[in-house]
Structure formats: C-alpha cells, structure tokens
Protein backbone atom coordinates (compact mmCIF):
# COMPACT_ATOMS: atom_id res chain seq x y z
CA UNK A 1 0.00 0.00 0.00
CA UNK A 2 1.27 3.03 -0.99
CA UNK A 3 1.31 6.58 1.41
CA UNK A 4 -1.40 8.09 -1.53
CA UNK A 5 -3.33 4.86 -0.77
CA UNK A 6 -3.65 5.21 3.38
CA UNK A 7 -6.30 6.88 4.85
CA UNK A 8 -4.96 9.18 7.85
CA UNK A 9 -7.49 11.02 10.20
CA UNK A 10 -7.89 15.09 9.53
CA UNK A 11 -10.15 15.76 12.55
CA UNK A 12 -11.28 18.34 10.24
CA UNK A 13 -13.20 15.72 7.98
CA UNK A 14 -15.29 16.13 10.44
CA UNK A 15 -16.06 19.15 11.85
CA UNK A 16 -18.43 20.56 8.98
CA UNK A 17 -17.50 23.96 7.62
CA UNK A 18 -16.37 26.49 10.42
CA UNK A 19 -13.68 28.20 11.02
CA UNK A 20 -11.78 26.40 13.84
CA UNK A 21 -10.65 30.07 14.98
CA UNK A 22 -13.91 30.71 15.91
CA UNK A 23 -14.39 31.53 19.36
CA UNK A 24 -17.71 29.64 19.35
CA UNK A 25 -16.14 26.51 18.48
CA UNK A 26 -14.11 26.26 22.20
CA UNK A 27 -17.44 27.49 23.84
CA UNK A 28 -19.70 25.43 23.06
CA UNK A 29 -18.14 22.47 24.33
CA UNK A 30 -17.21 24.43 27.84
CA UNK A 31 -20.87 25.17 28.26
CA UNK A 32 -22.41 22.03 27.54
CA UNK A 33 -19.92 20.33 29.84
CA UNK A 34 -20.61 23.40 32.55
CA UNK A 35 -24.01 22.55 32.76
CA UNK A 36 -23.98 18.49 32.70
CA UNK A 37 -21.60 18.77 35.46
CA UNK A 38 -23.74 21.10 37.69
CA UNK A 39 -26.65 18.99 36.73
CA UNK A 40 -24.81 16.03 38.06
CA UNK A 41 -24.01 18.28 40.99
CA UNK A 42 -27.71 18.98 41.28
CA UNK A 43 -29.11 15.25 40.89
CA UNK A 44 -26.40 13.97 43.53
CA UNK A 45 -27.40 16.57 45.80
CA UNK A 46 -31.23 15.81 45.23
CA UNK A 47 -30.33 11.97 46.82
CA UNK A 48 -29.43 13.93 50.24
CA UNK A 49 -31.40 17.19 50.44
CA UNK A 50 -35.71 17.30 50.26
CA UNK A 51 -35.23 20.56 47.75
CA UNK A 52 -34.98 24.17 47.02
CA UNK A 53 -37.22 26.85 47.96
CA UNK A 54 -37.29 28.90 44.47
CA UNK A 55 -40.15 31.53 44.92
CA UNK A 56 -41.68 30.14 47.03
CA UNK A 57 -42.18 26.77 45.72
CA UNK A 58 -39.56 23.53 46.84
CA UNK A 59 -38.24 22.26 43.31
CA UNK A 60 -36.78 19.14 43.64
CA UNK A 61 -33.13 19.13 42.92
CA UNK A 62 -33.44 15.88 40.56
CA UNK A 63 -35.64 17.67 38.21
CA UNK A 64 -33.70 20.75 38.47
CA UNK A 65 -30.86 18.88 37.57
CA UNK A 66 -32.46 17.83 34.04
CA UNK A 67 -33.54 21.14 33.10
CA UNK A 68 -29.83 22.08 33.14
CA UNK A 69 -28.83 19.34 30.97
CA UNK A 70 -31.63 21.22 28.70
CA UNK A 71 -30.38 24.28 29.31
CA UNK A 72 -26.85 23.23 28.27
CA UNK A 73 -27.65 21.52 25.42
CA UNK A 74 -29.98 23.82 23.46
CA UNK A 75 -26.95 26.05 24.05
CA UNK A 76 -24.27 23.89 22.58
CA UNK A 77 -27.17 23.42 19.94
CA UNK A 78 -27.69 26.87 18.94
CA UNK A 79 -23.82 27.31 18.96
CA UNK A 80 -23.07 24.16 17.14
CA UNK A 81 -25.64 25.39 14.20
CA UNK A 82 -24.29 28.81 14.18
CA UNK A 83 -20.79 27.49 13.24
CA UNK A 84 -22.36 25.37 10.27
CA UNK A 85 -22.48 22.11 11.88
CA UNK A 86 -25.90 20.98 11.54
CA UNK A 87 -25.82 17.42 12.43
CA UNK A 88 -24.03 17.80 15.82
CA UNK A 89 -26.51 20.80 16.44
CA UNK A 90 -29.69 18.95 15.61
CA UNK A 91 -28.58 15.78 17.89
CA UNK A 92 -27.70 18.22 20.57
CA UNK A 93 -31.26 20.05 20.25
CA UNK A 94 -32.82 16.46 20.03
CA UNK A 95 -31.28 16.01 23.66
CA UNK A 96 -32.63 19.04 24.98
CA UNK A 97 -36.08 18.10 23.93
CA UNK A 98 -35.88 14.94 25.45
CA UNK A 99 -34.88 16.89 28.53
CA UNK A 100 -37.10 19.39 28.43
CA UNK A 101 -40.32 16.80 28.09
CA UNK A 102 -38.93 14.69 31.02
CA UNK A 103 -38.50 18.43 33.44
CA UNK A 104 -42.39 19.14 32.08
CA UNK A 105 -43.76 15.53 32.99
CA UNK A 106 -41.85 15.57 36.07
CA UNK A 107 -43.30 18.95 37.02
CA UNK A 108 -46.82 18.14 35.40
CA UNK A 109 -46.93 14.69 36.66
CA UNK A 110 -48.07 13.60 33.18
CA UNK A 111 -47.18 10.29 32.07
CA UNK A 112 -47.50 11.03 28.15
CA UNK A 113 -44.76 13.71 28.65
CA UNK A 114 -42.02 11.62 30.43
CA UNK A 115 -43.05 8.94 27.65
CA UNK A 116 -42.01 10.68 25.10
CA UNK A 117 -39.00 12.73 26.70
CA UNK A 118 -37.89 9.42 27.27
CA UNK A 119 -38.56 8.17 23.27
CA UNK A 120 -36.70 11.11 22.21
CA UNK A 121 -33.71 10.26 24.08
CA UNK A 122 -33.32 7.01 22.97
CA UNK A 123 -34.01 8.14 19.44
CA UNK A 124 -31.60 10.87 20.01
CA UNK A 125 -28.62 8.39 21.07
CA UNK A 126 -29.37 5.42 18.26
CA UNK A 127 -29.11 8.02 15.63
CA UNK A 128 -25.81 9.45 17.67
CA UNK A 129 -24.76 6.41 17.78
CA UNK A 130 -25.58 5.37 13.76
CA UNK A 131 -23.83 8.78 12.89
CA UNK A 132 -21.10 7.46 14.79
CA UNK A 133 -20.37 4.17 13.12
CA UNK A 134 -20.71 5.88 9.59
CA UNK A 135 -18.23 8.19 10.50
C-alpha cells in the first residue's frame, strides 16, 4: 500500500464547515460540559437534600438537575448550528427536547410527557450512535 493509498485522520473531515478560529467553536463544548456537570451536581445533591425553595415553591433538585442538561444543550445546539455544523446541532437540540419533556412531565406529573421525553432520548442516542459508526 502506498502513502497516496492510506487513509490518515484530519479531525477536520469532520467538523463541517467552520472556522476552527472561531471563538464559538471552544465554547460550546465548555458550556455544555458546565451545565452536565452542575446537573450532576444537582441530581447527587437531590439523593441527600428534600429541595430548594425557588419563589416560594420547593423544586426538587433531581428535576432541576435535568432542566440544566436542557439548558446546556440547546446552548451547545444553537452554537453548534451557528458554526455550520448541523448534524451535531440537531442531535444536541434532540437532547434538549428529550430533557425538556422529562423536566415538564416531572413537574406536570403527566405520564404522556415523560413517555415521550424518554422516546426522544433514545431516538436521540441510536441516531448518535448510527452517525457514529458511519463516521
């Protein structure tokens, strides 16, 4: 096999077509990270602690925690489509609405909602992870 023959890996193959100066391309990754680990923080801290008084009402620190997993990743969505990379933007906003339905049927105590925020998040990671293998 000859050197014009092997395939080596350019990470930017993959990485759609923005500008890797960009400022948005380091930030988006710091803020979806930010706000998985305080959600984390948040859903550990909901195993010790009844709640959190927020205006008056106790919110539970579990479903607190997964509407700032939403939170972060509409953000790394919105950023990720700004810089032109669609298909990492649309998986992260698929996450976020799987989120989102499982804060509302937590809150709501509807059954239909945490169905589907459930659904979406396992549609959400089969097609991450069928994007994945193609890659």
């Amino acid at each position: 096999m000859s050197d014009e023959d092997e395939y080596r890996f350019h990470p930017e193959d993959f990485e759609g077509d923005s500008d890797p100066t960009d400022e948005t391309a380091s930030v988006a990754p710091l803020v979806i990270v930010v706000c998985l680990g305080v959600g984390i923080l948040l859903f550990l801290a909901g195993t010790v602690t009844d709640g959190l008084p927020v205006l008056g009402v106790e919110v539970d620190l579990v479903a607190l925690s997964a509407a700032v997993f939403a939170v972060g990743l509409f953000a790394g969505s919105v950023m990720y489509l700004r810089q032109g990379r669609r298909v990492v933007g649309a998986v992260h906003g698929l996450g976020a609405l799987g989120w989102t339905f499982l804060v509302f049927g937590t809150l709501l105590s509807e059954a239909v909602l945490l169905a589907a925020g459930v659904a979406v998040l396992v549609v959400g990671s089969v097609a991450l992870l069928v994007i994945s293998i193609r890659r």
